[in-house]
N, C-alpha and C. Protein backbone atom coordinates (compact mmCIF):
# COMPACT_ATOMS: atom_id res chain seq x y z
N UNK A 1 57.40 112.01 78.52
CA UNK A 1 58.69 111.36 78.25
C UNK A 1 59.71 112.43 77.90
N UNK A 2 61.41 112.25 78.51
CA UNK A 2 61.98 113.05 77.62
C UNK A 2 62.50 112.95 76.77
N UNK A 3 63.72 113.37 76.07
CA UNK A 3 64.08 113.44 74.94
C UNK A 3 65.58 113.02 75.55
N UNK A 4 65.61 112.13 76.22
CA UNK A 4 66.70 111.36 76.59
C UNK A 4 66.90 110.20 75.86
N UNK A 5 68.85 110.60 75.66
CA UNK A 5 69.20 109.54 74.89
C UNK A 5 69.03 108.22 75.42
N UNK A 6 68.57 106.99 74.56
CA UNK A 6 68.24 105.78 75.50
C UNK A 6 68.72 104.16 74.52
N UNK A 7 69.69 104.86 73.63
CA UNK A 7 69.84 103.95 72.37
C UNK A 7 71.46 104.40 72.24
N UNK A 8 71.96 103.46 72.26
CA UNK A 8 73.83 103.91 71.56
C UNK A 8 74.62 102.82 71.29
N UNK A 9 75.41 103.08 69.73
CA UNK A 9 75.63 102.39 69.02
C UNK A 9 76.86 101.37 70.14
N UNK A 10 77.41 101.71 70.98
CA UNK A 10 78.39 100.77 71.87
C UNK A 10 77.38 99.86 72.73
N UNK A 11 76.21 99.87 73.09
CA UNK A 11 75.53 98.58 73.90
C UNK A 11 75.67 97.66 73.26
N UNK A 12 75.84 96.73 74.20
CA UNK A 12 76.92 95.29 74.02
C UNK A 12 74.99 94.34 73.57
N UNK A 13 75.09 93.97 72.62
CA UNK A 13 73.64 92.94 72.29
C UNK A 13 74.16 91.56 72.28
N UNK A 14 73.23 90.96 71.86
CA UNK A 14 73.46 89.07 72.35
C UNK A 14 73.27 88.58 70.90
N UNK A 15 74.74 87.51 70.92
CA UNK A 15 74.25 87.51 69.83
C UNK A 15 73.81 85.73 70.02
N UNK A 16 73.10 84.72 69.28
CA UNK A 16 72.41 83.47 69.27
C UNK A 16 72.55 83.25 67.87
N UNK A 17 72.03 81.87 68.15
CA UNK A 17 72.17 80.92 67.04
C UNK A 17 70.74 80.70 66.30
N UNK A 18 70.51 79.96 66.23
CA UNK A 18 69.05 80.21 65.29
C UNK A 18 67.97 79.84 66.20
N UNK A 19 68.86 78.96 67.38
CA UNK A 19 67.87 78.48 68.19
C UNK A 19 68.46 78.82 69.65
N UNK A 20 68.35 80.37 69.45
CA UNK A 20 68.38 81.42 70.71
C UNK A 20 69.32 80.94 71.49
N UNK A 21 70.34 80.44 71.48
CA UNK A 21 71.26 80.13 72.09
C UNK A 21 72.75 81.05 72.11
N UNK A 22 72.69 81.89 73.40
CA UNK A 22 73.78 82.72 73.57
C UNK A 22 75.05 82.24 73.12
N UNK A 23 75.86 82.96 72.01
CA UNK A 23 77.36 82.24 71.65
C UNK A 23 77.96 83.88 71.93
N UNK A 24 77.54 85.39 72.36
CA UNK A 24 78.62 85.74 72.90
C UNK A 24 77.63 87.24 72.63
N UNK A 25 78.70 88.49 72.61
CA UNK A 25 78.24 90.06 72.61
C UNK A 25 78.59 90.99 71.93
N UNK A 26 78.61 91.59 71.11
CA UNK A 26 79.08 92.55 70.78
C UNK A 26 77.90 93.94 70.77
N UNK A 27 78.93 94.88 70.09
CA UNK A 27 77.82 96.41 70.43
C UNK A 27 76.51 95.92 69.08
N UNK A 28 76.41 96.91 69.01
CA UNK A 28 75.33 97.11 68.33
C UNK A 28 75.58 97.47 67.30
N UNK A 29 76.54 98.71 67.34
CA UNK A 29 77.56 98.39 66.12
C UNK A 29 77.71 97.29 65.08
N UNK A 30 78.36 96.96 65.50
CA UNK A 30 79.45 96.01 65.37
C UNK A 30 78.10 95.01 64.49
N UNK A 31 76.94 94.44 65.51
CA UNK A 31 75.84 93.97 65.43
C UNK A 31 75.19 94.44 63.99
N UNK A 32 75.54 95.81 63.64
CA UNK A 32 74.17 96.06 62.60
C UNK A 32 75.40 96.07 61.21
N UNK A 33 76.72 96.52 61.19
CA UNK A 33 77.76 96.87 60.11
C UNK A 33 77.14 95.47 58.70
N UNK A 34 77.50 95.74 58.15
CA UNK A 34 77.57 95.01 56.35
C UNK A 34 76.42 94.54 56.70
N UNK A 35 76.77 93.39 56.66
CA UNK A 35 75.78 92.42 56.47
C UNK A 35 74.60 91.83 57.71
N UNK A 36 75.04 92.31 59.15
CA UNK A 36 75.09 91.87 60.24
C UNK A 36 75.32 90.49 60.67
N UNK A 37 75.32 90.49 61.92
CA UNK A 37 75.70 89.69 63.51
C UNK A 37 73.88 89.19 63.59
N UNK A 38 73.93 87.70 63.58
CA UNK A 38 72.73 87.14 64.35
C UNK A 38 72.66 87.65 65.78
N UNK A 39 71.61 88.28 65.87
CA UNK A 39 71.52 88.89 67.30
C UNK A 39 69.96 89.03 68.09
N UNK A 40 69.64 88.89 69.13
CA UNK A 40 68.66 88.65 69.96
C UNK A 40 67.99 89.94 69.71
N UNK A 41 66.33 90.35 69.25
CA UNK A 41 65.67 91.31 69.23
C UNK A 41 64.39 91.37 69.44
N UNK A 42 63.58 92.43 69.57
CA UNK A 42 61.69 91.98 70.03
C UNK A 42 61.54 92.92 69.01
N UNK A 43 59.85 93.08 69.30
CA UNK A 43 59.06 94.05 68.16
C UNK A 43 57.56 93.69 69.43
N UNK A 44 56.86 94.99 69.26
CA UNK A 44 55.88 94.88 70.26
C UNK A 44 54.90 95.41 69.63
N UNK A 45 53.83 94.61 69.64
CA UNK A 45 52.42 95.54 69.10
C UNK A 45 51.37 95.77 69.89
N UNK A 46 51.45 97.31 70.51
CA UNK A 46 50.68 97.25 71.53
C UNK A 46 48.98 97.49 70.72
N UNK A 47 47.89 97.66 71.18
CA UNK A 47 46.59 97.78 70.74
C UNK A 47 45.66 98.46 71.75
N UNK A 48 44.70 99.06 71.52
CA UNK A 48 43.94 100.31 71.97
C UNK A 48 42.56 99.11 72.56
N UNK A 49 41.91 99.93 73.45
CA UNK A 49 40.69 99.59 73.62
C UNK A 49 39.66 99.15 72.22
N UNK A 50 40.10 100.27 71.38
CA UNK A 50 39.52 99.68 69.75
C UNK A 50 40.00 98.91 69.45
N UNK A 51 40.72 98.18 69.42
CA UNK A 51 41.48 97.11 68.62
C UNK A 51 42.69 97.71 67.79
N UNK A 52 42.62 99.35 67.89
CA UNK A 52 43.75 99.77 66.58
C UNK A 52 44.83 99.83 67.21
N UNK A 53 45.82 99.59 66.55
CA UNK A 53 47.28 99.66 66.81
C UNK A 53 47.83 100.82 66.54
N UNK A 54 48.45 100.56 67.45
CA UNK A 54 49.99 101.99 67.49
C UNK A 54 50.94 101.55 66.87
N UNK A 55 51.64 102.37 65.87
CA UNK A 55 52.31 102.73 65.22
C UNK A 55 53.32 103.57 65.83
N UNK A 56 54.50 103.37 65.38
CA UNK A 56 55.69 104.75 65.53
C UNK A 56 56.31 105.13 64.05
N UNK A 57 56.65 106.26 63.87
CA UNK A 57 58.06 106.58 62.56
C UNK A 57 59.28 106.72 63.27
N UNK A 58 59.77 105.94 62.91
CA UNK A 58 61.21 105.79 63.28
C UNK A 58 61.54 107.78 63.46
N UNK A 59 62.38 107.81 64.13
CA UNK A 59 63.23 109.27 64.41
C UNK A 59 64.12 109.19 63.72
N UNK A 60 63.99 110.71 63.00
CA UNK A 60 65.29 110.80 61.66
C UNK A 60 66.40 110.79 62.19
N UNK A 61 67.01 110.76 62.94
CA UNK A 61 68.25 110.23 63.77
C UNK A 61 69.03 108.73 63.76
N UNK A 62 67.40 108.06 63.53
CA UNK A 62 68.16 106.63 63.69
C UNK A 62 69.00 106.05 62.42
N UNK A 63 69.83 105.48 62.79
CA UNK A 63 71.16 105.19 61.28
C UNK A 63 70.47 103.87 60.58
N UNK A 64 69.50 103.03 61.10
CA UNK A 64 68.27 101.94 60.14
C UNK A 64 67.06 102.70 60.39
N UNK A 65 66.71 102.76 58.96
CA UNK A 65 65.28 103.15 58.61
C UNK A 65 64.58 104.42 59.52
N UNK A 66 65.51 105.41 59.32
CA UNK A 66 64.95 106.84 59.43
C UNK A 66 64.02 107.10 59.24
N UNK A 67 62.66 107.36 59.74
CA UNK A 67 61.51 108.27 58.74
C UNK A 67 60.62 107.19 58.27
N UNK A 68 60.99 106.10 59.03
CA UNK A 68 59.85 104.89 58.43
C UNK A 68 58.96 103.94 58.98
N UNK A 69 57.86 103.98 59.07
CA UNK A 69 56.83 103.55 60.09
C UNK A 69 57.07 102.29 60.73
N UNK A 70 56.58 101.95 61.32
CA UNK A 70 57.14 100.32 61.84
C UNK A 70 56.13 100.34 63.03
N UNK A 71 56.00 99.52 63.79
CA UNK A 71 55.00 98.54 65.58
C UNK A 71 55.53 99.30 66.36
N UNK A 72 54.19 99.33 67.06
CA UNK A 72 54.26 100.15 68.24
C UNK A 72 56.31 100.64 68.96
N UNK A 73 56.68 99.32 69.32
CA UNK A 73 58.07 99.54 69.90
C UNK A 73 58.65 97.61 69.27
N UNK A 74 60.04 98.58 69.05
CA UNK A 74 60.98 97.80 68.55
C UNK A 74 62.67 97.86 69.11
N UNK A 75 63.90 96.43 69.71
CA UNK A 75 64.87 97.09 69.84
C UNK A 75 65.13 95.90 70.16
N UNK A 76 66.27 96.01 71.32
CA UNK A 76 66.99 94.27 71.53
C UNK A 76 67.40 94.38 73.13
N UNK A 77 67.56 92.97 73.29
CA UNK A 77 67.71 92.96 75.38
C UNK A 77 69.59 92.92 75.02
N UNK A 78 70.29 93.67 75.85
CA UNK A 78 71.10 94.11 76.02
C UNK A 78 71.79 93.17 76.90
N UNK A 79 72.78 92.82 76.82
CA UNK A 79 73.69 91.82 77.71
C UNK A 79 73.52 91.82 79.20
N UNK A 80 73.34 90.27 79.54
CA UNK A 80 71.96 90.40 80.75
C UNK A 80 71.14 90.66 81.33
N UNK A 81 70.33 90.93 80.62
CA UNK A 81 68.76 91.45 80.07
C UNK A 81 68.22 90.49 79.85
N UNK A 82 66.90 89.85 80.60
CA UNK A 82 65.64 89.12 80.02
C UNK A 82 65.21 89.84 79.12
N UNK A 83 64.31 88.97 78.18
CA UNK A 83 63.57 89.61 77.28
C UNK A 83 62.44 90.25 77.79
N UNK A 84 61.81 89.96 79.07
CA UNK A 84 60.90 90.30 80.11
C UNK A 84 61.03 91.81 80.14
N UNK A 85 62.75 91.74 80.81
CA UNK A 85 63.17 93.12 81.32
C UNK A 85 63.30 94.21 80.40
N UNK A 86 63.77 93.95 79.04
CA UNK A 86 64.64 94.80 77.96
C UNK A 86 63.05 95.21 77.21
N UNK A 87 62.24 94.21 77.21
CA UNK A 87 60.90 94.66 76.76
C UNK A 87 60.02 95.83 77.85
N UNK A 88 60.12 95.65 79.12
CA UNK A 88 59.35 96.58 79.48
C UNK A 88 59.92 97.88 79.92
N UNK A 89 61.44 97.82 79.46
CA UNK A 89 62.53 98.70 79.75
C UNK A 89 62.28 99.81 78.48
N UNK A 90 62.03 98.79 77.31
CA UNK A 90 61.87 99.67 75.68
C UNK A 90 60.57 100.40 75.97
N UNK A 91 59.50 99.79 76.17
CA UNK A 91 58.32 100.34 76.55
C UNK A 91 58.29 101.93 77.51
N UNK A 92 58.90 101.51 78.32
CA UNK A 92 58.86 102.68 79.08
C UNK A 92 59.56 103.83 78.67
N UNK A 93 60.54 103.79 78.13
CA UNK A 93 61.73 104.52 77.32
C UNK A 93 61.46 105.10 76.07
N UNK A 94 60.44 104.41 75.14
CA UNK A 94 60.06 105.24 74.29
C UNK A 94 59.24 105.25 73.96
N UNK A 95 58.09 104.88 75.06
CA UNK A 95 56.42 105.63 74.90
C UNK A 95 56.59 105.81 76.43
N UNK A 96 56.61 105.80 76.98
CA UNK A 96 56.30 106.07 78.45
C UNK A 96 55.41 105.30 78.94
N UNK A 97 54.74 103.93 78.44
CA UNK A 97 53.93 102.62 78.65
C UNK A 97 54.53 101.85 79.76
N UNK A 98 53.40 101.33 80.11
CA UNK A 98 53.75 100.42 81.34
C UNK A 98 52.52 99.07 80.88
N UNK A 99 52.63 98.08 80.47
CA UNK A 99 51.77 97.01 80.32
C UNK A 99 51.85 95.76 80.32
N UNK A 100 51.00 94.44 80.16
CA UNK A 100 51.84 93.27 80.63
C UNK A 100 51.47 92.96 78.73
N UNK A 101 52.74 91.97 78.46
CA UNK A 101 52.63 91.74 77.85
C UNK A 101 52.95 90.19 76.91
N UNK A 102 52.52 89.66 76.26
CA UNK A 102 52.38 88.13 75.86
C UNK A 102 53.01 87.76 74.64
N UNK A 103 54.17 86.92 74.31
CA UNK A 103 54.69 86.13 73.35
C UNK A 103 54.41 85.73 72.51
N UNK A 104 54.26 85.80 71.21
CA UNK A 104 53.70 85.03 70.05
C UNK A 104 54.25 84.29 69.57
N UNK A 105 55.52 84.24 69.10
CA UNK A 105 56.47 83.77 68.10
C UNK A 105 57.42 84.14 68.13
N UNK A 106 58.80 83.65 67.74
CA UNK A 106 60.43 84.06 67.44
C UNK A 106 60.25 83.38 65.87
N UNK A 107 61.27 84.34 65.24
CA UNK A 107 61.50 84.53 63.58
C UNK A 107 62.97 84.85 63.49
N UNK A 108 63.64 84.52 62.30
CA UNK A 108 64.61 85.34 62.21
C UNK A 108 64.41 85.74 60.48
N UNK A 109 65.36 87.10 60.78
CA UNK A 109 64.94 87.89 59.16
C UNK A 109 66.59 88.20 59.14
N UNK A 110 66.02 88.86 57.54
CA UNK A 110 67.59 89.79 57.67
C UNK A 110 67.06 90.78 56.77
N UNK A 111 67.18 91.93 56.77
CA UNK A 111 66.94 92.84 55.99
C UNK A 111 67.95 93.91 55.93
N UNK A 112 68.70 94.67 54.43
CA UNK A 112 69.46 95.87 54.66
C UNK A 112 68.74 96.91 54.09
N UNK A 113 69.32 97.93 54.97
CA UNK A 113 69.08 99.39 54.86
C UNK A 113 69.86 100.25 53.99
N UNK A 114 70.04 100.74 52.59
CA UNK A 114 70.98 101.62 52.01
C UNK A 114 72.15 101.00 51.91
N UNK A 115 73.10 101.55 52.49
CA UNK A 115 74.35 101.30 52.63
C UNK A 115 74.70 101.25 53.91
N UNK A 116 73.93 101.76 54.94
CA UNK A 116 73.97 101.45 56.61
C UNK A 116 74.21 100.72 56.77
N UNK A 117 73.82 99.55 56.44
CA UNK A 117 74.22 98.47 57.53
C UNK A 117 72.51 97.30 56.89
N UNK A 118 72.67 96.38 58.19
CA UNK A 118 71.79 95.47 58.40
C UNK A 118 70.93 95.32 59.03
N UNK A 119 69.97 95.13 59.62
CA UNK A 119 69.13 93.95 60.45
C UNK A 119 69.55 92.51 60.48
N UNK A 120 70.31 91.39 61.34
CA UNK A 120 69.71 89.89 60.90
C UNK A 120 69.55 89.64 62.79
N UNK A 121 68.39 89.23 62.87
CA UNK A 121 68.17 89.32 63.91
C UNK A 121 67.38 88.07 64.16
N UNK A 122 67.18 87.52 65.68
CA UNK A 122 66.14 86.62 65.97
C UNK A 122 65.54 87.32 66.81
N UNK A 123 64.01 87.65 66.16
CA UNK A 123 62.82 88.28 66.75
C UNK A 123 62.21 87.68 67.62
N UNK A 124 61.55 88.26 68.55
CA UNK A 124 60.72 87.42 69.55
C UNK A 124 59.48 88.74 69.51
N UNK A 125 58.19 88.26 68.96
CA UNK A 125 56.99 89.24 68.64
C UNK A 125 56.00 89.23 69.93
N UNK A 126 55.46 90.05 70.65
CA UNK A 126 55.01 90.51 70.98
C UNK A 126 53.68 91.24 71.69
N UNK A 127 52.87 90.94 72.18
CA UNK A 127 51.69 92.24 71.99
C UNK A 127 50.85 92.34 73.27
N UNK A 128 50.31 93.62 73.43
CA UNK A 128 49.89 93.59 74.74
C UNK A 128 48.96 95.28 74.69
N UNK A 129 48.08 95.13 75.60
CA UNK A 129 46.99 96.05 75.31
C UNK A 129 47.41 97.47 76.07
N UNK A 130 47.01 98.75 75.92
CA UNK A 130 47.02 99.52 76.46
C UNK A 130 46.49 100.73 75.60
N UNK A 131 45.49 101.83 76.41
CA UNK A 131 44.78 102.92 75.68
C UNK A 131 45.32 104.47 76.60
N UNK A 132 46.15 104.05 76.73
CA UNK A 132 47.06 105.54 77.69
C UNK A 132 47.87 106.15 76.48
N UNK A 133 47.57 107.30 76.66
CA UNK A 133 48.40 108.54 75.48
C UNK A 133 49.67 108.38 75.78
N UNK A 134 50.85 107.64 74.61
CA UNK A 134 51.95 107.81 74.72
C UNK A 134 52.48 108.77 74.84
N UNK A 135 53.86 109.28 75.85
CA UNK A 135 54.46 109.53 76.11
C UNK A 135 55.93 109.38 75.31
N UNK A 136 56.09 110.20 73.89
CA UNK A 136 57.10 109.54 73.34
C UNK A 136 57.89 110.01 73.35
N UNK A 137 59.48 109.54 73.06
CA UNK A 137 60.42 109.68 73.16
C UNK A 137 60.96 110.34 71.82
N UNK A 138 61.68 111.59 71.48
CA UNK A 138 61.43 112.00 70.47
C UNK A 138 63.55 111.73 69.77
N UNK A 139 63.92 111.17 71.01
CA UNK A 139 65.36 110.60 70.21
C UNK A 139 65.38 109.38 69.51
N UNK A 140 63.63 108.56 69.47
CA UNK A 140 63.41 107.20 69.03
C UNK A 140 62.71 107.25 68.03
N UNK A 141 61.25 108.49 68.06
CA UNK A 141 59.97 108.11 67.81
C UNK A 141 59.74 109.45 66.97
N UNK A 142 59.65 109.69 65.71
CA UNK A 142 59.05 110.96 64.85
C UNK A 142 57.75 111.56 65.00
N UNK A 143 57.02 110.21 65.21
CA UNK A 143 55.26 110.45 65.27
C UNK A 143 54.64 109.54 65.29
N UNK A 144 53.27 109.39 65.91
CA UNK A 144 53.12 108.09 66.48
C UNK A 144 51.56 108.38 66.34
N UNK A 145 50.52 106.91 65.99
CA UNK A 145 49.20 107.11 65.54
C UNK A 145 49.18 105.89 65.92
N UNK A 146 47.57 105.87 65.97
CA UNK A 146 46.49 104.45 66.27
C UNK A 146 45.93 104.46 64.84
N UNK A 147 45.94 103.26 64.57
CA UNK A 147 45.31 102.63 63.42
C UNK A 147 44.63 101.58 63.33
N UNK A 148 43.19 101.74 62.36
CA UNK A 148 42.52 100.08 62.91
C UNK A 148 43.31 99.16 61.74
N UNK A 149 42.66 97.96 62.06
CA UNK A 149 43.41 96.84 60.84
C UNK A 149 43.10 97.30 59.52
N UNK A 150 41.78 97.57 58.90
CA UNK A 150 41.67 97.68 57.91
C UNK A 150 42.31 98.73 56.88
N UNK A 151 42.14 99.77 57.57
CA UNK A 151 43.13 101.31 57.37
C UNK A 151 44.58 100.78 57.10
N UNK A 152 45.09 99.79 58.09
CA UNK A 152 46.44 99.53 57.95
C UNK A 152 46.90 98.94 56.57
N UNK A 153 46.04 97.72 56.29
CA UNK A 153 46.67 96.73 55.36
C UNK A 153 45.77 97.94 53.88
N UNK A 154 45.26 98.80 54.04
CA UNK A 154 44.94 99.67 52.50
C UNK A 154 46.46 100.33 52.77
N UNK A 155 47.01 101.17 53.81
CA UNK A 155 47.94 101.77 53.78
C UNK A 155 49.31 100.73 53.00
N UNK A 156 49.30 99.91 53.30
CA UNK A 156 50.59 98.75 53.48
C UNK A 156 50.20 98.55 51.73
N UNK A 157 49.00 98.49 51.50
CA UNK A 157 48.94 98.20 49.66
C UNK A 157 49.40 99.42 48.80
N UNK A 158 49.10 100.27 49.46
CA UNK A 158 49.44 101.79 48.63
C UNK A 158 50.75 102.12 48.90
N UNK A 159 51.60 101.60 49.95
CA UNK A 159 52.64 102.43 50.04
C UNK A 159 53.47 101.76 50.83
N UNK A 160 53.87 100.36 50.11
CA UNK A 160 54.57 99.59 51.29
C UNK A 160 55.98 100.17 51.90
N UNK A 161 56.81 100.57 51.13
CA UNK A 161 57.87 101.39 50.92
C UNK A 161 58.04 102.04 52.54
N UNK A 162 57.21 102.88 52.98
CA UNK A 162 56.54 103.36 54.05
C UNK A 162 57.17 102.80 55.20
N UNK A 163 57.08 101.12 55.52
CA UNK A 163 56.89 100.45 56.69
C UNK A 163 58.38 99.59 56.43
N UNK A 164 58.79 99.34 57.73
CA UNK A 164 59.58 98.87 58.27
C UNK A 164 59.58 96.92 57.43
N UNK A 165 60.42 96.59 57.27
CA UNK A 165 60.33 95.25 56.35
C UNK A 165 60.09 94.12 57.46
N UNK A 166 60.71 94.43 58.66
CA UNK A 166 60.16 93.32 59.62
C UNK A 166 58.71 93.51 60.10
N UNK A 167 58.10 94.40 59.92
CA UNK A 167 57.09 95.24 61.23
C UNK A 167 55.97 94.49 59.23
N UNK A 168 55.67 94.60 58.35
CA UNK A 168 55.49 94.33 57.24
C UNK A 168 55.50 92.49 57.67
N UNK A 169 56.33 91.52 57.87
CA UNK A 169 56.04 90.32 58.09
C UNK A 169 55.18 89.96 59.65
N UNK A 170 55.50 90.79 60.69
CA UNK A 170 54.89 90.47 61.57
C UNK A 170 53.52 90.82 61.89
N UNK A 171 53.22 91.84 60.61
CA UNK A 171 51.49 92.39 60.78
C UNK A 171 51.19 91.07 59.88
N UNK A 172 51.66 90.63 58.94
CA UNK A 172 50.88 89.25 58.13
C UNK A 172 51.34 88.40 58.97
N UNK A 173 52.02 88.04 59.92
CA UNK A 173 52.28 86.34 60.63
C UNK A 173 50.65 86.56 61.95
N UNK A 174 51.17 87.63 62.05
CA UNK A 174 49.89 87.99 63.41
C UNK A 174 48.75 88.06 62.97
N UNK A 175 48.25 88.54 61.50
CA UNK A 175 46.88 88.59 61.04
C UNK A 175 46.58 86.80 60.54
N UNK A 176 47.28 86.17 60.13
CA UNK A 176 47.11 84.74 59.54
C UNK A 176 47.03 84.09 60.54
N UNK A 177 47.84 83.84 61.86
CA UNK A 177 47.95 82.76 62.79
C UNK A 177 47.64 83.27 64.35
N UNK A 178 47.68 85.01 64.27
CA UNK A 178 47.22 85.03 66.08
C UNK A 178 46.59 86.22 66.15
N UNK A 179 45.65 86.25 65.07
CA UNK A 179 44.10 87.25 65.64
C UNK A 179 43.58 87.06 66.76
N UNK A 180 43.53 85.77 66.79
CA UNK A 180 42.52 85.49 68.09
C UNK A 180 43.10 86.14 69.14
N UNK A 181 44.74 85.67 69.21
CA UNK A 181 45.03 86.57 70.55
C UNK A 181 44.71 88.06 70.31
N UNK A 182 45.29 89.14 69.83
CA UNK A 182 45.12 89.97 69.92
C UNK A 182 43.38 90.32 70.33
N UNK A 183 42.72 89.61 69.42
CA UNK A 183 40.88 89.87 70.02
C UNK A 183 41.05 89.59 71.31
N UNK A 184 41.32 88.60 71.88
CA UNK A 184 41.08 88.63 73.20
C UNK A 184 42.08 89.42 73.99
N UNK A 185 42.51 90.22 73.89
CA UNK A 185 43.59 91.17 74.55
C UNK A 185 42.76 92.05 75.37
């Protein structure tokens, strides 16, 4: 992968209502400032032949949550963009992955960062298998590891601080209600 820029604060995102319903666009900007813009976003958890998951650290570059672990790949479909497309678009862009991948759930959160800005987003989660050495993108991605479940949730007790506040609800919505999928992945 290179170290091509593939993220900028002027892409126009979607923004919806609680019940995913397009009411219009703005950047991303605009999208993340105070408090934020309800806006259309995914989160992807890809998983290994072991069952362990990939992980990324955010790239100290990024202006939300610099330096802080979070799911495999995370970002938003861009003004006329399927979620189909913008998902296997993120994939490729900042692991260099190519995989099919399956729907769990839509959520919406809101979480702030410092004084940056926001997250409030409607999530659409994710997950899909693959054991190919990422290819990462190092304008997205700091460092990137496989982890099994159990390793994870000791890590997440010792040091929640660590992990991303959405990537933190969607490892407990996915461990409580859709193990099974992931086992059968």
């Amino acid at each position: 992968m290179s170290d091509k820029i593939v993220s900028f604060e002027s892409e126009r995102l979607i923004l919806v209502d609680d019940a995913d319903t397009i009411l219009g666009y703005k950047s991303k900007a605009e999208c993340h400032n105070g408090q934020g813009i309800l806006h259309r976003a995914f989160s992807i958890f890809i998983f290994n032949d072991k069952g362990e998951l990939l992980l990324q650290q955010r790239a100290e570059g990024k202006r939300l949550w610099p330096m802080i672990w979070s799911n495999s790949c995370c970002s938003h479909p861009r003004e006329g963009e399927s979620y189909e497309y913008a998902t296997a678009r993120r994939l490729e862009e900042e692991l260099g992955l190519a995989t099919k991948l399956a729907c769990l759930y839509k959520f919406k959160y809101h979480a702030t960062w410092k004084n940056e800005g926001s997250e409030f987003e409607l999530c659409s989660v994710y997950i899909g298998k693959s054991s190919d050495t990422p290819k990462v993108n190092p304008t997205e991605i700091a460092e990137w590891k496989f982890i099994g479940r159990k390793e994870l949730n000791k890590e997440l007790e010792e040091n929640a601080d660590a992990y991303s506040p959405w990537f933190k609800m969607e490892w407990q919505e996915i461990q409580e209600k859709y193990w099974e999928k992931v086992e059968q992945l």
